[in-house]
PDB file of N, CA and C in Angstrom:
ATOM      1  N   UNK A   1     120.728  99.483  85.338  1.00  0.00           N
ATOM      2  CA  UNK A   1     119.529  99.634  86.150  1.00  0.00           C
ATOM      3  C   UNK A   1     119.623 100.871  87.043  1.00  0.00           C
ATOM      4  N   UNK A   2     120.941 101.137  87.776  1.00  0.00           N
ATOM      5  CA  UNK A   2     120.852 102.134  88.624  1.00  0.00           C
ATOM      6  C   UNK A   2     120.351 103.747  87.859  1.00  0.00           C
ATOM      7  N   UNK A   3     120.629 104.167  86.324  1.00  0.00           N
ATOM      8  CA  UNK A   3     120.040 104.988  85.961  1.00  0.00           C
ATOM      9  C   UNK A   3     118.961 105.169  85.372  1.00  0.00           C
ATOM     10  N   UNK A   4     118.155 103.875  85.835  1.00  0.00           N
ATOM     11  CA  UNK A   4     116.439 104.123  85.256  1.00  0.00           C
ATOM     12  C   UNK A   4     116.018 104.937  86.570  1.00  0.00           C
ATOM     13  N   UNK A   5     114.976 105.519  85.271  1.00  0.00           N
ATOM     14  CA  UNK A   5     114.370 106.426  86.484  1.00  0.00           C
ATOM     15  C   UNK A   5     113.309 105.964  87.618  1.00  0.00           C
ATOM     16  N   UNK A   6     113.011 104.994  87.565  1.00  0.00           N
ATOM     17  CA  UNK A   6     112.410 104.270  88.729  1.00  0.00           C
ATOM     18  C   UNK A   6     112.340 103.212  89.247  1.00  0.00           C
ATOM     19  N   UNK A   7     113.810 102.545  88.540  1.00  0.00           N
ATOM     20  CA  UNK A   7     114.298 101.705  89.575  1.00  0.00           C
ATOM     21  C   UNK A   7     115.525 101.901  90.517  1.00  0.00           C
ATOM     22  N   UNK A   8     116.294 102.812  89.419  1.00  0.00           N
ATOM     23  CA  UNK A   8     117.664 103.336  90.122  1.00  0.00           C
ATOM     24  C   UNK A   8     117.342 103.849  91.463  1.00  0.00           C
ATOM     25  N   UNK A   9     116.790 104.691  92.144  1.00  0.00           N
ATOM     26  CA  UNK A   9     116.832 105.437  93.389  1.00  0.00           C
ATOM     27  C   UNK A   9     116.604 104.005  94.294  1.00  0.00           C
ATOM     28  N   UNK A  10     115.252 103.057  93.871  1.00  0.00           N
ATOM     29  CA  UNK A  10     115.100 102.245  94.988  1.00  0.00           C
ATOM     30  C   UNK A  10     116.356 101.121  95.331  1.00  0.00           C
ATOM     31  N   UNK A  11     117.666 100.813  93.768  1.00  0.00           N
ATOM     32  CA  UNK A  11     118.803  99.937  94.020  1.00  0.00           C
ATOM     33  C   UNK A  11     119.447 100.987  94.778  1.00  0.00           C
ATOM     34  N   UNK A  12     119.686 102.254  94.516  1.00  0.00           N
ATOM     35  CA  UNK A  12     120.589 103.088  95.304  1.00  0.00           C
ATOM     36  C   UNK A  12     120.111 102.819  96.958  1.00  0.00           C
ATOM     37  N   UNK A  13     119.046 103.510  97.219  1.00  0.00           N
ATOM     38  CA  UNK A  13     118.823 102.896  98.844  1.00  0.00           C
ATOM     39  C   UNK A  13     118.884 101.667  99.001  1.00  0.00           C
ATOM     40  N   UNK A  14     118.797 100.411  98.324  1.00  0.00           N
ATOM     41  CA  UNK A  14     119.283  99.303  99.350  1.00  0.00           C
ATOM     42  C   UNK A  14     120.477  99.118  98.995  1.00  0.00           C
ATOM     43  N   UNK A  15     121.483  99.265  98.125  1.00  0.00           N
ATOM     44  CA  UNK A  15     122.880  99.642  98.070  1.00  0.00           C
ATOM     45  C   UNK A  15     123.308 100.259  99.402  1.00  0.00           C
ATOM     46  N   UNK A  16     123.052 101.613  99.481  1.00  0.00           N
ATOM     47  CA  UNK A  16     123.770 101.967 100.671  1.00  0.00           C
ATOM     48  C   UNK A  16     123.234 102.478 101.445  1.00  0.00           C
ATOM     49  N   UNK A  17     121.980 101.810 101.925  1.00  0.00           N
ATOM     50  CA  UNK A  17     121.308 101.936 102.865  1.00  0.00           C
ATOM     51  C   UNK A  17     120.793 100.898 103.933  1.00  0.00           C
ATOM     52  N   UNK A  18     120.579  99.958 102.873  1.00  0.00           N
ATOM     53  CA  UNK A  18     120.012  98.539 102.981  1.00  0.00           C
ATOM     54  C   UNK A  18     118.080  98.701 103.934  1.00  0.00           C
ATOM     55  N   UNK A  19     117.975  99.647 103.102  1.00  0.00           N
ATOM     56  CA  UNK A  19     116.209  99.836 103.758  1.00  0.00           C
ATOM     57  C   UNK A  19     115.692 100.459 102.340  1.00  0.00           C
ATOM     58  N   UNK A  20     114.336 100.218 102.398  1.00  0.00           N
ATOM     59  CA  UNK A  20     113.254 100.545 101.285  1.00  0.00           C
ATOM     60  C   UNK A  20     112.703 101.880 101.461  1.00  0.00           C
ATOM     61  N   UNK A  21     111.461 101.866 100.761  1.00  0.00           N
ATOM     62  CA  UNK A  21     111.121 103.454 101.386  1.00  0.00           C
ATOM     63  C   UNK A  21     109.623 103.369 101.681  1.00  0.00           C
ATOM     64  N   UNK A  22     108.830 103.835 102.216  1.00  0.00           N
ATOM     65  CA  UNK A  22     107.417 103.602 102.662  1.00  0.00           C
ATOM     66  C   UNK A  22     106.409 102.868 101.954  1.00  0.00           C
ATOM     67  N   UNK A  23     106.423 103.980 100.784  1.00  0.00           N
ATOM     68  CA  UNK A  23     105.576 103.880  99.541  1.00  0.00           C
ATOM     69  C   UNK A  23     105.565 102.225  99.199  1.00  0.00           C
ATOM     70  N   UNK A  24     107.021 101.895  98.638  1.00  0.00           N
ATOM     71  CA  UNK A  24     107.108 100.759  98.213  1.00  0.00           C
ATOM     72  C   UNK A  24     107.081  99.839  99.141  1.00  0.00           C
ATOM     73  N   UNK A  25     107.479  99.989 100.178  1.00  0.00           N
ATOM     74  CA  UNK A  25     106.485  98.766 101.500  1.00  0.00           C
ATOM     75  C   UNK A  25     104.953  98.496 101.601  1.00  0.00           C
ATOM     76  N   UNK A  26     104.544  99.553 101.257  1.00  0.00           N
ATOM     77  CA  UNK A  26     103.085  99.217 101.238  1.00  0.00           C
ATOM     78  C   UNK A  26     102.339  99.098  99.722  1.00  0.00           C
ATOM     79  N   UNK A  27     102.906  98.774  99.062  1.00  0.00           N
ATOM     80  CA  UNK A  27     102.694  98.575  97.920  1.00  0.00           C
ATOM     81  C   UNK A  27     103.190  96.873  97.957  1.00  0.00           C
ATOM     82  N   UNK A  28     104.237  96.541  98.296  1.00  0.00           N
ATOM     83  CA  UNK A  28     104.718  95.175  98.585  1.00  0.00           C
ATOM     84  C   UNK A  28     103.946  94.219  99.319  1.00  0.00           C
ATOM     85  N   UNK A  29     102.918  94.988 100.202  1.00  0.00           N
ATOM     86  CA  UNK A  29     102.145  94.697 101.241  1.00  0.00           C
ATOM     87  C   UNK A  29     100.760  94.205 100.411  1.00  0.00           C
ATOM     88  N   UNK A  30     100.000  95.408 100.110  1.00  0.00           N
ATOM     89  CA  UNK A  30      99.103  95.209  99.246  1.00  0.00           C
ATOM     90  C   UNK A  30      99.050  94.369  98.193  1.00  0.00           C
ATOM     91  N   UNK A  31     100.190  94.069  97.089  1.00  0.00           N
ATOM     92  CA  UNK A  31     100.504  93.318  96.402  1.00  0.00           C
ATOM     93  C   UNK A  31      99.864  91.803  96.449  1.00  0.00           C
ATOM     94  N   UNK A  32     100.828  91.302  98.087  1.00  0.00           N
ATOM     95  CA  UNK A  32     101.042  90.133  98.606  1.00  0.00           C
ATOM     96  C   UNK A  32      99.770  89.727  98.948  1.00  0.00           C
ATOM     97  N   UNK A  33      98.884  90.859  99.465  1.00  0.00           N
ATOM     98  CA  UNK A  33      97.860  90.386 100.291  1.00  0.00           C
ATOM     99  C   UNK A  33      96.678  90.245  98.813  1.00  0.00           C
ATOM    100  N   UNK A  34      96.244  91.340  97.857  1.00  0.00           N
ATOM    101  CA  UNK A  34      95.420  91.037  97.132  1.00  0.00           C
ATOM    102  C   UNK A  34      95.681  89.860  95.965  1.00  0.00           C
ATOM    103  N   UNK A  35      96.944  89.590  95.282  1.00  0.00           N
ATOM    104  CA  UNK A  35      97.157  88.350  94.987  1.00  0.00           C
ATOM    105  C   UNK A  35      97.008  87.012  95.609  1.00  0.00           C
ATOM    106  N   UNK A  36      97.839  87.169  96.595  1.00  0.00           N
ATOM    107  CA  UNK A  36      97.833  85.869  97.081  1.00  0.00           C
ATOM    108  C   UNK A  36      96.345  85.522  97.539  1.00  0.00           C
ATOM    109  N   UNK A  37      95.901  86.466  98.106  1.00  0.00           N
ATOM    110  CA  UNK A  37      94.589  86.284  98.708  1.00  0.00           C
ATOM    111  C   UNK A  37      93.873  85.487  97.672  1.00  0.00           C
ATOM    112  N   UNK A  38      93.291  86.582  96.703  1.00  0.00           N
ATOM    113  CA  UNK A  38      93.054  85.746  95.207  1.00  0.00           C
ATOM    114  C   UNK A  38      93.434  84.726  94.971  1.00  0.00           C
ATOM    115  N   UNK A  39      94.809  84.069  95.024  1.00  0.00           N
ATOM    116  CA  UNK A  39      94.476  82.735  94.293  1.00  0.00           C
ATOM    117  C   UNK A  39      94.322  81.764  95.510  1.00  0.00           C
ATOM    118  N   UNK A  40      94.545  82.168  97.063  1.00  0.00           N
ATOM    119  CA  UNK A  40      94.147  81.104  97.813  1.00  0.00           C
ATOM    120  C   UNK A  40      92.708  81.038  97.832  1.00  0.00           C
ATOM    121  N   UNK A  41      91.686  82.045  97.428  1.00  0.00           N
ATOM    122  CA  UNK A  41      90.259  81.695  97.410  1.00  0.00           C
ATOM    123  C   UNK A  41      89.570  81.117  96.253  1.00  0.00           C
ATOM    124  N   UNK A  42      90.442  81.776  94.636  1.00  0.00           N
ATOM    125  CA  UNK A  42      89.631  81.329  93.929  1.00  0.00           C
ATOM    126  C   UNK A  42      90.647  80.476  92.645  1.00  0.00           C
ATOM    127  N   UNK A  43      92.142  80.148  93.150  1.00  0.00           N
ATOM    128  CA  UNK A  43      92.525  79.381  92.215  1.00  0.00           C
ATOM    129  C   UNK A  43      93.382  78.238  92.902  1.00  0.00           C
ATOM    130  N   UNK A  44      92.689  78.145  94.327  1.00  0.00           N
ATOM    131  CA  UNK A  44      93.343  76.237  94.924  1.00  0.00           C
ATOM    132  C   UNK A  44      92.208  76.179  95.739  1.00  0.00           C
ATOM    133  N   UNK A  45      92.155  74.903  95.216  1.00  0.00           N
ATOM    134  CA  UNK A  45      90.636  73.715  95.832  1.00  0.00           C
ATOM    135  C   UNK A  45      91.221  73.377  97.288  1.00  0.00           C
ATOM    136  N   UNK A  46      92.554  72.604  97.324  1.00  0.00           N
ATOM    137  CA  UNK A  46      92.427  71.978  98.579  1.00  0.00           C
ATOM    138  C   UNK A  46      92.811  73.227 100.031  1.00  0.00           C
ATOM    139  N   UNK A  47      92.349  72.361 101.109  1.00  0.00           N
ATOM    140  CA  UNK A  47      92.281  72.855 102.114  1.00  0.00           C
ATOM    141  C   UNK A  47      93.718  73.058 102.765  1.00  0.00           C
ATOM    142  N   UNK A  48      94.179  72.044 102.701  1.00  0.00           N
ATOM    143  CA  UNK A  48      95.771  71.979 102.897  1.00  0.00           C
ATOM    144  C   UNK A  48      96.887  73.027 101.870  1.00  0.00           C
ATOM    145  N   UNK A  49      96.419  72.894 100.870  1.00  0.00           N
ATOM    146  CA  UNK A  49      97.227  74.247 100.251  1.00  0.00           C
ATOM    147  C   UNK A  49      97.098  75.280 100.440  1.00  0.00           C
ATOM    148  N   UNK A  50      95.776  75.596 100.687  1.00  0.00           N
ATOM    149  CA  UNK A  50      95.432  76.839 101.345  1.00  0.00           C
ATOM    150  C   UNK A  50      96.425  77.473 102.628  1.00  0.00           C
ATOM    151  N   UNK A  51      96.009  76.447 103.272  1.00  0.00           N
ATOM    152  CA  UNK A  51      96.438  76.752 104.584  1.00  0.00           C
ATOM    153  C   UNK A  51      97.565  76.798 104.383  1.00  0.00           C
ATOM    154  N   UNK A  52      99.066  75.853 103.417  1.00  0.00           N
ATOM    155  CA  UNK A  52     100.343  76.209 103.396  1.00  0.00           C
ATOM    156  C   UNK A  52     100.402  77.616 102.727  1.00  0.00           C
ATOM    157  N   UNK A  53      99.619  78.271 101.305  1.00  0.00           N
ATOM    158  CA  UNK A  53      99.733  79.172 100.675  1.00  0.00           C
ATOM    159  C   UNK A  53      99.739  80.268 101.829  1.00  0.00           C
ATOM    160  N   UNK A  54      98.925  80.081 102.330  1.00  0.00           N
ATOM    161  CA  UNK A  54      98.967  81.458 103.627  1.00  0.00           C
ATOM    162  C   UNK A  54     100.016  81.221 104.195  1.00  0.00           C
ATOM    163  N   UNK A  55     100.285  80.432 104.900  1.00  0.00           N
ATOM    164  CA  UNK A  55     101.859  80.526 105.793  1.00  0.00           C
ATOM    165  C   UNK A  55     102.498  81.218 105.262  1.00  0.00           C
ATOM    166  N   UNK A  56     102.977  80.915 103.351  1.00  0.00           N
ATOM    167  CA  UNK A  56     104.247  81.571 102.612  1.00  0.00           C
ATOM    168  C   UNK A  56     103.790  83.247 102.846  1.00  0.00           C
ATOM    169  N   UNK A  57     102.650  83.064 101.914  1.00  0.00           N
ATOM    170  CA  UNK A  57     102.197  84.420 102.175  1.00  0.00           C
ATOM    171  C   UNK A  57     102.608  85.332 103.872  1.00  0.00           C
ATOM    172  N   UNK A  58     102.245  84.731 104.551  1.00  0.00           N
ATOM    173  CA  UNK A  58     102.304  85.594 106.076  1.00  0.00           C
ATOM    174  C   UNK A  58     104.125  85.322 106.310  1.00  0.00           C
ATOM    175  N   UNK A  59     104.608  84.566 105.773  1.00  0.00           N
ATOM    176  CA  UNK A  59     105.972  84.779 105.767  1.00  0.00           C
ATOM    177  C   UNK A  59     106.591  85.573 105.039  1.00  0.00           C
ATOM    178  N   UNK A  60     106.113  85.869 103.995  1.00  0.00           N
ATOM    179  CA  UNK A  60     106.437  87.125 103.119  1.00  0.00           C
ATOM    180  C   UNK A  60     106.197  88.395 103.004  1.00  0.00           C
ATOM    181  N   UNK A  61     104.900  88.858 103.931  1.00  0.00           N
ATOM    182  CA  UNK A  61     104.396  89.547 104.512  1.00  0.00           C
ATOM    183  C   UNK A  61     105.589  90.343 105.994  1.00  0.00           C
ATOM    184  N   UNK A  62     105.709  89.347 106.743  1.00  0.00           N
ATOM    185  CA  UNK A  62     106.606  89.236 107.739  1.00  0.00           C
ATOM    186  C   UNK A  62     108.090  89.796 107.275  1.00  0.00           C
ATOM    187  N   UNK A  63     108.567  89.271 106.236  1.00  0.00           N
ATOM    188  CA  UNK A  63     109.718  89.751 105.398  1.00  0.00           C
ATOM    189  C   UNK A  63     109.284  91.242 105.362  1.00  0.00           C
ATOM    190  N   UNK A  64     108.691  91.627 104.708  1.00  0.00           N
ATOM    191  CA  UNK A  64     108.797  92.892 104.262  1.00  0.00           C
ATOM    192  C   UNK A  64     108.599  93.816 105.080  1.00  0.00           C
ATOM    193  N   UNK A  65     107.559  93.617 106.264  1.00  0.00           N
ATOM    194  CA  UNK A  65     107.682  94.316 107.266  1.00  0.00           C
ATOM    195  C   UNK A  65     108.612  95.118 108.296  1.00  0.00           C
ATOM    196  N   UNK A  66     109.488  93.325 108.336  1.00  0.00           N
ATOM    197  CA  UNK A  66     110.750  93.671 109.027  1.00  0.00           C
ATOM    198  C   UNK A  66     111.961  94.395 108.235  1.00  0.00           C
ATOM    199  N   UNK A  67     112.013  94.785 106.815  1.00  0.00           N
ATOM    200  CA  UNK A  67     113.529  95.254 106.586  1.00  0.00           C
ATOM    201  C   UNK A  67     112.846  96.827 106.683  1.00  0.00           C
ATOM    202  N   UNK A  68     113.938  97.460 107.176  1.00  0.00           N
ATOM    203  CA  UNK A  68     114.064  98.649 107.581  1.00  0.00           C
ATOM    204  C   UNK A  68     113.461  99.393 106.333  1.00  0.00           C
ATOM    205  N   UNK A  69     113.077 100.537 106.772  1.00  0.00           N
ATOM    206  CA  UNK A  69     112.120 101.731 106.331  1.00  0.00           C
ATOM    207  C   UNK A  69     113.110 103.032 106.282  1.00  0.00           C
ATOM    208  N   UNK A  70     113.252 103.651 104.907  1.00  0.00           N
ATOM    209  CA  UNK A  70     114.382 105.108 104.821  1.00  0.00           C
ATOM    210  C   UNK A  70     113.487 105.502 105.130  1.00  0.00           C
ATOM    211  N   UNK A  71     114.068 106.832 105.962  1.00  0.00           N
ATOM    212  CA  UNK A  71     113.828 107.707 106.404  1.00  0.00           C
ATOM    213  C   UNK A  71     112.815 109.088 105.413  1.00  0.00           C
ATOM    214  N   UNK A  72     114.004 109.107 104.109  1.00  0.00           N
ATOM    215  CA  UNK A  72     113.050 109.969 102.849  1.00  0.00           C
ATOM    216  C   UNK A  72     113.212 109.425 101.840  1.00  0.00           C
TER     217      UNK A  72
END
């Protein structure tokens, strides 16, 4: 994996960096939010799942926010 060309650089920075890089934070971001969003509106009925599906979601959200950001 480390010599594909576009996954290797992002294992190399959290190898020895242990932070991501912008791009792919907000891509992680967007991800979370237009999926999940999606299936909490249009693929679960109850009200109660909803409301847990978002928690995970805003906890995963929360995750990604917080691990550190490289620099380049």
């Amino acid at each position: 994996m480390l010599n594909n060309k576009t996954f290797g650089p992002m294992i190399r920075n959290w190898e020895q960096n242990k932070c991501i890089s912008c791009r792919i934070t907000l891509i992680a971001i967007a991800s979370m939010i237009m999926v999940g969003g999606y299936s909490l509106i249009y693929a679960v009925d109850s009200f109660h799942l909803r409301i847990t599906g978002g928690v995970f979601i805003a906890l995963g959200l929360i995750t990604v926010i917080l691990i550190r950001t490289c620099k380049s």
